[in-house]
N, C-alpha and C. Protein backbone atom coordinates (compact mmCIF):
# COMPACT_ATOMS: atom_id res chain seq x y z
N UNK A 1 44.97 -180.97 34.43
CA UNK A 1 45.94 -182.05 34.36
C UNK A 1 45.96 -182.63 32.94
N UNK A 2 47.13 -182.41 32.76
CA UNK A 2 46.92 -183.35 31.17
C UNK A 2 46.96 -185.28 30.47
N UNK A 3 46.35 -185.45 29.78
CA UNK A 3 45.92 -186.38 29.83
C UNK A 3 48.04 -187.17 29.61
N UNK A 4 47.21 -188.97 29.81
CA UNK A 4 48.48 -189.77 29.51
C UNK A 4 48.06 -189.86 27.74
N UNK A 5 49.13 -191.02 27.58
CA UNK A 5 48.78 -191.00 25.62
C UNK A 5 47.89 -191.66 25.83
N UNK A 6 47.36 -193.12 26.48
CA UNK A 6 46.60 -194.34 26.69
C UNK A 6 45.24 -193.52 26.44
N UNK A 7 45.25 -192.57 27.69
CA UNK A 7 43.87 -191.56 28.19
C UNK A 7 42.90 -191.20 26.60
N UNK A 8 44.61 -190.74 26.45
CA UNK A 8 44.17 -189.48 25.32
C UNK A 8 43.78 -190.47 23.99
N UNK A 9 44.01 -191.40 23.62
CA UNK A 9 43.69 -192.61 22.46
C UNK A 9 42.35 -192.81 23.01
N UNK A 10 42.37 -192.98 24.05
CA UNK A 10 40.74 -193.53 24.74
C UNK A 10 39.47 -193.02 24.16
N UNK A 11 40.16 -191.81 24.43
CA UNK A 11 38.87 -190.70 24.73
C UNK A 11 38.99 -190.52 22.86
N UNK A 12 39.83 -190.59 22.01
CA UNK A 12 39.95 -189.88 20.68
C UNK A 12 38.86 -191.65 19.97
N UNK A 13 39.21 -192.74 20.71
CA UNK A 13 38.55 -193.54 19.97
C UNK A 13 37.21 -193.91 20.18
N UNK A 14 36.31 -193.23 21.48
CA UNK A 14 34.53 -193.13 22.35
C UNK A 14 34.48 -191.90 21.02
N UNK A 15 34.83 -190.80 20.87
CA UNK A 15 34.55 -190.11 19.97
C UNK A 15 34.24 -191.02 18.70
N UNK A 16 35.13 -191.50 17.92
CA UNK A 16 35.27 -192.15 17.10
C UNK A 16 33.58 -192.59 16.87
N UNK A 17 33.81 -194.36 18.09
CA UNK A 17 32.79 -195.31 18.11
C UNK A 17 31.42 -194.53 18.12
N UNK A 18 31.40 -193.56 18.65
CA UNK A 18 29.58 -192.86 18.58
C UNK A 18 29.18 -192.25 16.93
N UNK A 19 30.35 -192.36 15.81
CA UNK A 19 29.64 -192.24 14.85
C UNK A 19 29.98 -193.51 13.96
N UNK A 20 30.77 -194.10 14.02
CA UNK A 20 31.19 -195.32 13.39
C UNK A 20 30.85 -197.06 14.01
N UNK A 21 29.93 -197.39 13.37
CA UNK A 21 29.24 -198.61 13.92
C UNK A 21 29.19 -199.59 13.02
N UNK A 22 29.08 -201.10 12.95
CA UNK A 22 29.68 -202.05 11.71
C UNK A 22 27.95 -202.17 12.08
N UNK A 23 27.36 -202.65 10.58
CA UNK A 23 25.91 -203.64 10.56
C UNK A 23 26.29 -205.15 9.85
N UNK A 24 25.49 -205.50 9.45
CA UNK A 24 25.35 -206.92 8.50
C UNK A 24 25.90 -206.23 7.22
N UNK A 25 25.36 -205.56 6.56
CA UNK A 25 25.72 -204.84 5.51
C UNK A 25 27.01 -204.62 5.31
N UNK A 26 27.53 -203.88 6.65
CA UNK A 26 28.81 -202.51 6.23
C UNK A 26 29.33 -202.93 7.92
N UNK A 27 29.81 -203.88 8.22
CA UNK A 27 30.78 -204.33 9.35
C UNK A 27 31.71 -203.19 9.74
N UNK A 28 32.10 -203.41 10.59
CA UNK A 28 33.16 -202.30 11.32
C UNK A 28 35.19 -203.07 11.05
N UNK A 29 35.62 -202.43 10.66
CA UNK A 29 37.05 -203.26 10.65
C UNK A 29 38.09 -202.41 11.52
N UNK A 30 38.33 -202.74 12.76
CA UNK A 30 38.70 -202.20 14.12
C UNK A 30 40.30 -202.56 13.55
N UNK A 31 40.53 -201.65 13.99
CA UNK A 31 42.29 -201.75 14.12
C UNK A 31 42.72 -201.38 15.56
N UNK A 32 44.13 -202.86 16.25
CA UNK A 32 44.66 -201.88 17.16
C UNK A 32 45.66 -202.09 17.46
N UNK A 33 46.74 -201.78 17.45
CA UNK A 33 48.33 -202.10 17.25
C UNK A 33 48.81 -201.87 18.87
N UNK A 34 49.68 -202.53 18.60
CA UNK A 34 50.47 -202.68 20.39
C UNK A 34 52.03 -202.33 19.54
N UNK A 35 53.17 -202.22 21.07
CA UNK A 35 54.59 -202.06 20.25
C UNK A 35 54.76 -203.22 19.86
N UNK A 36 54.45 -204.13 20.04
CA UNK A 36 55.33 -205.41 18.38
C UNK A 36 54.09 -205.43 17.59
N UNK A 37 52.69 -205.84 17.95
CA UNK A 37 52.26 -206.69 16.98
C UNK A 37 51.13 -205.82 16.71
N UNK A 38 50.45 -205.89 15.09
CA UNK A 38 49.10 -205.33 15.17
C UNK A 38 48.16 -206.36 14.53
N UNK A 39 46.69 -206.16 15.17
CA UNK A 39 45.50 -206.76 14.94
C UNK A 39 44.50 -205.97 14.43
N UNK A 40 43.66 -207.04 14.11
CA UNK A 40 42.11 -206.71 12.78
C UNK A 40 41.19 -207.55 13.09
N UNK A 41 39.67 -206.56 13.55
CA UNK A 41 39.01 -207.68 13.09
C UNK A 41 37.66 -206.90 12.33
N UNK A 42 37.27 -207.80 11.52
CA UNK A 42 35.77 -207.01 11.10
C UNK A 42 34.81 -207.73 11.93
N UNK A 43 33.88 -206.52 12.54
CA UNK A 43 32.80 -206.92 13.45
C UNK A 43 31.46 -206.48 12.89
N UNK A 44 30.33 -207.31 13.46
CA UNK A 44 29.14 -206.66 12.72
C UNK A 44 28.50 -206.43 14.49
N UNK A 45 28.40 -205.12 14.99
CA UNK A 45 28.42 -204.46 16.06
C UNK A 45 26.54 -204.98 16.23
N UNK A 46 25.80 -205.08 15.53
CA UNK A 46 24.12 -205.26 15.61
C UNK A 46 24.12 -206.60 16.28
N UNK A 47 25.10 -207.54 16.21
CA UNK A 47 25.04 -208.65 16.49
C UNK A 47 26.49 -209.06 17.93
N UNK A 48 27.02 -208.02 17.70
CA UNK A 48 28.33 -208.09 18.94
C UNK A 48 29.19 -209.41 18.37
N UNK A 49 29.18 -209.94 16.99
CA UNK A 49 29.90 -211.02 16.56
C UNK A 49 31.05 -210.62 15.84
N UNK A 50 32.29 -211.45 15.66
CA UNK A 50 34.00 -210.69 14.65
C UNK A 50 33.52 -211.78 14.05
N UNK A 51 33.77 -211.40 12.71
CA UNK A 51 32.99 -211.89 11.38
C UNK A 51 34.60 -212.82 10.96
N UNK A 52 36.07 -211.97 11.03
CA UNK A 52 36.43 -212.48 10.09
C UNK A 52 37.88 -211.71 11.23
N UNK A 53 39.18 -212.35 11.70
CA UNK A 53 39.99 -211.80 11.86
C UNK A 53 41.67 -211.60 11.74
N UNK A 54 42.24 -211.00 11.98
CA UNK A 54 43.87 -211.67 11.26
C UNK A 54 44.90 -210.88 12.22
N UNK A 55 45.86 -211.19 12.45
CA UNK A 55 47.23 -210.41 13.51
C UNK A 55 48.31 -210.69 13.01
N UNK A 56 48.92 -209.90 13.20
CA UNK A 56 50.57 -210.68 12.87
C UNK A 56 51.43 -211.66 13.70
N UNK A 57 50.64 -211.77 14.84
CA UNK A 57 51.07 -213.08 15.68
C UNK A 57 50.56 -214.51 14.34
N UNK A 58 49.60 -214.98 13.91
CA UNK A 58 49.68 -215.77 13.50
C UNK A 58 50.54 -216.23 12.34
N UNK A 59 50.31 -217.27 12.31
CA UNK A 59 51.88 -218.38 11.98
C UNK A 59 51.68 -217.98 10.72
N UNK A 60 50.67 -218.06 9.64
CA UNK A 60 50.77 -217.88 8.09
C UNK A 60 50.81 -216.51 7.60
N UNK A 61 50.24 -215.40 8.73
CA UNK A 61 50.70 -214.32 8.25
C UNK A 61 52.72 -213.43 8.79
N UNK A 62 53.07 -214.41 9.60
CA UNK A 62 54.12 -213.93 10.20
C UNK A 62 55.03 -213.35 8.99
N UNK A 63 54.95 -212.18 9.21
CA UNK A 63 56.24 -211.06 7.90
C UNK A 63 57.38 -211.11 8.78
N UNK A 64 58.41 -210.95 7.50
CA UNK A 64 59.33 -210.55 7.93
C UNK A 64 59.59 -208.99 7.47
N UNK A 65 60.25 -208.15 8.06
CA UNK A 65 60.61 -206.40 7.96
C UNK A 65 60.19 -205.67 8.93
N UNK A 66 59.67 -204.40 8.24
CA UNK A 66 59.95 -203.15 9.17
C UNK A 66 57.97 -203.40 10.00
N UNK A 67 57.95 -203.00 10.87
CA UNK A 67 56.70 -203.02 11.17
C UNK A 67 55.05 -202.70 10.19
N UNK A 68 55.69 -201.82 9.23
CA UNK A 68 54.81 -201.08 8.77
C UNK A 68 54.37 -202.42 7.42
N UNK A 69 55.68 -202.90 7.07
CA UNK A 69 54.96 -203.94 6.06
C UNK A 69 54.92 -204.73 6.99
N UNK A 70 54.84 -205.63 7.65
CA UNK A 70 54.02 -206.35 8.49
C UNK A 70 52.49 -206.31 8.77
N UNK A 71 52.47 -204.50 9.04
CA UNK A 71 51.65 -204.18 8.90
C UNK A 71 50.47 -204.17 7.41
N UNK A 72 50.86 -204.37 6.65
CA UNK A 72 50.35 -204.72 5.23
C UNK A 72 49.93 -205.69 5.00
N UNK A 73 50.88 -206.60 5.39
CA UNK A 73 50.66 -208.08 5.00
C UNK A 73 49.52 -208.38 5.93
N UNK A 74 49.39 -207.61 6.90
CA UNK A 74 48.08 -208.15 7.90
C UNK A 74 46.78 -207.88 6.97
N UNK A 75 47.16 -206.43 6.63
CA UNK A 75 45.99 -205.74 5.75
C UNK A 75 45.65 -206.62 4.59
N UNK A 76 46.50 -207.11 3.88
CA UNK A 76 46.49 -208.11 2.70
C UNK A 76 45.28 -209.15 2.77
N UNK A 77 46.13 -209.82 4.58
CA UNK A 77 45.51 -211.03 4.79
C UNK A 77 43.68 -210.79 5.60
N UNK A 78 43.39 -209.86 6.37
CA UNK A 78 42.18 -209.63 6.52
C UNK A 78 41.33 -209.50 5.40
N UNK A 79 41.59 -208.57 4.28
CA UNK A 79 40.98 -208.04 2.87
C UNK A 79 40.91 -209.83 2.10
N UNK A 80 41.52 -211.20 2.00
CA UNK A 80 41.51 -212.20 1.74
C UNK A 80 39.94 -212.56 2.36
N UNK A 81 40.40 -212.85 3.60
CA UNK A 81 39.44 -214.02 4.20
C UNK A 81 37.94 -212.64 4.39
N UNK A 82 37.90 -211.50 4.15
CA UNK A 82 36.67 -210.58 4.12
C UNK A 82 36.33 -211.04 2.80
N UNK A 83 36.90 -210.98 1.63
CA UNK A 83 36.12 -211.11 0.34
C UNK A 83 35.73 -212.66 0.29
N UNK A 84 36.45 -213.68 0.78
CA UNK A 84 36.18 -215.26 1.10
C UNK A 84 34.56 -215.00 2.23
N UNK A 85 34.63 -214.27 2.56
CA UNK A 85 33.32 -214.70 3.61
C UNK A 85 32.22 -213.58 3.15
N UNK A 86 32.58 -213.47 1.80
CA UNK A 86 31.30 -212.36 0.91
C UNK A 86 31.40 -210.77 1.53
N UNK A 87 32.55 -210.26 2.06
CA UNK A 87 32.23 -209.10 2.50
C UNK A 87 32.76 -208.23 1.72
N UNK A 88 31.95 -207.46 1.24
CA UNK A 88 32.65 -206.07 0.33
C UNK A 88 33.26 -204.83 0.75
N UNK A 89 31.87 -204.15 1.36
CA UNK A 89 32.59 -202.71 2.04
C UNK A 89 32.10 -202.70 3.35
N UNK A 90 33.39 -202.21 3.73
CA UNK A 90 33.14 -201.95 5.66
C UNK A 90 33.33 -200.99 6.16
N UNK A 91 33.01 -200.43 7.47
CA UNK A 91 33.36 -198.98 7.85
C UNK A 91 34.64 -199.06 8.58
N UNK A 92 35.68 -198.21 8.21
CA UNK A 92 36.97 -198.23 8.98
C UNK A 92 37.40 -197.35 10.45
N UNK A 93 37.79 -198.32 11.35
CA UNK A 93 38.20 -197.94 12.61
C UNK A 93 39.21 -197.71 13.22
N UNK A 94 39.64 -197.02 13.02
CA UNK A 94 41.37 -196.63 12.89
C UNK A 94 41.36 -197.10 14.72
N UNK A 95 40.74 -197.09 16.03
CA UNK A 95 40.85 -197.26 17.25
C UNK A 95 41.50 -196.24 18.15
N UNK A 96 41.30 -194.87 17.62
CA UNK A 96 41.80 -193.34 18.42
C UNK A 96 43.25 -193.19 18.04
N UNK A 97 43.93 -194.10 17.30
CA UNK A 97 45.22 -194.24 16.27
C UNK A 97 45.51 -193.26 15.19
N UNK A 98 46.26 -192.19 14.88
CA UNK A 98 46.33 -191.50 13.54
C UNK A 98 46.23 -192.18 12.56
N UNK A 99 45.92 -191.85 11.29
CA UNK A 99 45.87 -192.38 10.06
C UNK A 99 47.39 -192.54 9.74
N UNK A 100 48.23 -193.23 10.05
CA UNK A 100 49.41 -192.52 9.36
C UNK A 100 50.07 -194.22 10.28
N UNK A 101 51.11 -194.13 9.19
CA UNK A 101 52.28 -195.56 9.64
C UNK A 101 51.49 -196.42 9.36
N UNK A 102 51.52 -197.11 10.41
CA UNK A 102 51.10 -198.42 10.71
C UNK A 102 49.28 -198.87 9.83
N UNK A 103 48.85 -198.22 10.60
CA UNK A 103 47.53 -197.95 10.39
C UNK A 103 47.15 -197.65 9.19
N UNK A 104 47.76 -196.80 8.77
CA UNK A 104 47.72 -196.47 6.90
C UNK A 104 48.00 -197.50 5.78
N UNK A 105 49.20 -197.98 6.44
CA UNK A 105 49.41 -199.34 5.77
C UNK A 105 48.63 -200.71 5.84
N UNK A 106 47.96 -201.14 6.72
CA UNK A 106 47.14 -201.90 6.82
C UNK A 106 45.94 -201.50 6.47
N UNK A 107 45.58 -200.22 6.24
CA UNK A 107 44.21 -199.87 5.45
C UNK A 107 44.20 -199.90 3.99
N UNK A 108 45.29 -199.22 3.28
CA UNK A 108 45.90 -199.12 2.51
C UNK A 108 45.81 -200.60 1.54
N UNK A 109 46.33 -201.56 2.59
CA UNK A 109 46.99 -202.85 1.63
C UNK A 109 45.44 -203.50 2.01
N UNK A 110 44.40 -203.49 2.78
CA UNK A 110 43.08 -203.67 2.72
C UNK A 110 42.54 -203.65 1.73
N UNK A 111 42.65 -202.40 1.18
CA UNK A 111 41.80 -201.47 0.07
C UNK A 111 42.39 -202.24 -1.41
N UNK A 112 43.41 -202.30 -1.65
CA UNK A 112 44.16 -203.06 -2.28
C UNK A 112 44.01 -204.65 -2.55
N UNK A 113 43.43 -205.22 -1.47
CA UNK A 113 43.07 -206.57 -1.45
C UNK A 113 41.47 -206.42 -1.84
N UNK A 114 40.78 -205.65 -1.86
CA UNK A 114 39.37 -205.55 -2.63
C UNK A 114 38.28 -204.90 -1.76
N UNK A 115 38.60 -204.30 -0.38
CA UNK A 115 38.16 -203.85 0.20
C UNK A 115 37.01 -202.46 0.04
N UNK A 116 36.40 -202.16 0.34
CA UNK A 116 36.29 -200.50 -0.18
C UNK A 116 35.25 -199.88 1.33
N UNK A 117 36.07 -198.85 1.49
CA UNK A 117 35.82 -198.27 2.71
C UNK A 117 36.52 -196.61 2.64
């Protein structure tokens, strides 16, 4: 039987999480987009605490355009309040998501805001 897409993200992002884990050091920065809106947070997984987080639901990051810069401006605004709360480099979690669109762009404009991952 073949899988649904939901299934199939599931299972592509348990793969993922068994080699990619955030510490104190090197936090995890989880990505996971829905059809309107996408979210971020950096987590330090040793402690089960989100260090630092940002969506495009909120009011100061609300973009206007195509999803994908929306998607940026999220990336922008996480990579802000990570270097404000001393964080340098983190491990990236795309969430069983391709690298590509959405996801690219918010890593992308991360990396760009001072990120390094």
């Amino acid at each position: 039987m073949a899988l649904s897409k939901k299934d199939r993200r599931i299972r592509i992002k348990r793969r993922i999480r068994k080699i990619v884990t955030g510490t104190a050091e090197q936090p995890r920065l989880a990505v996971f987009r829905s059809n309107k809106e996408i979210y971020a947070q950096i987590i330090n997984d040793a402690t089960g605490v989100t260090l630092v987080a940002a969506s495009s639901k909120q009011k100061d990051i609300k973009a206007k355009g195509t999803k994908i810069e929306v998607a940026a401006t999220v990336g922008k605004a996480i990579a802000e309040k990570a270097v404000k709360a001393g964080i340098k480099t983190i491990a990236f979690d795309r969430g069983g998501y391709l690298y590509h669109g959405r996801v690219k762009a918010l890593a992308e404009a991360a990396r760009e805001g001072g990120l390094k991952f």
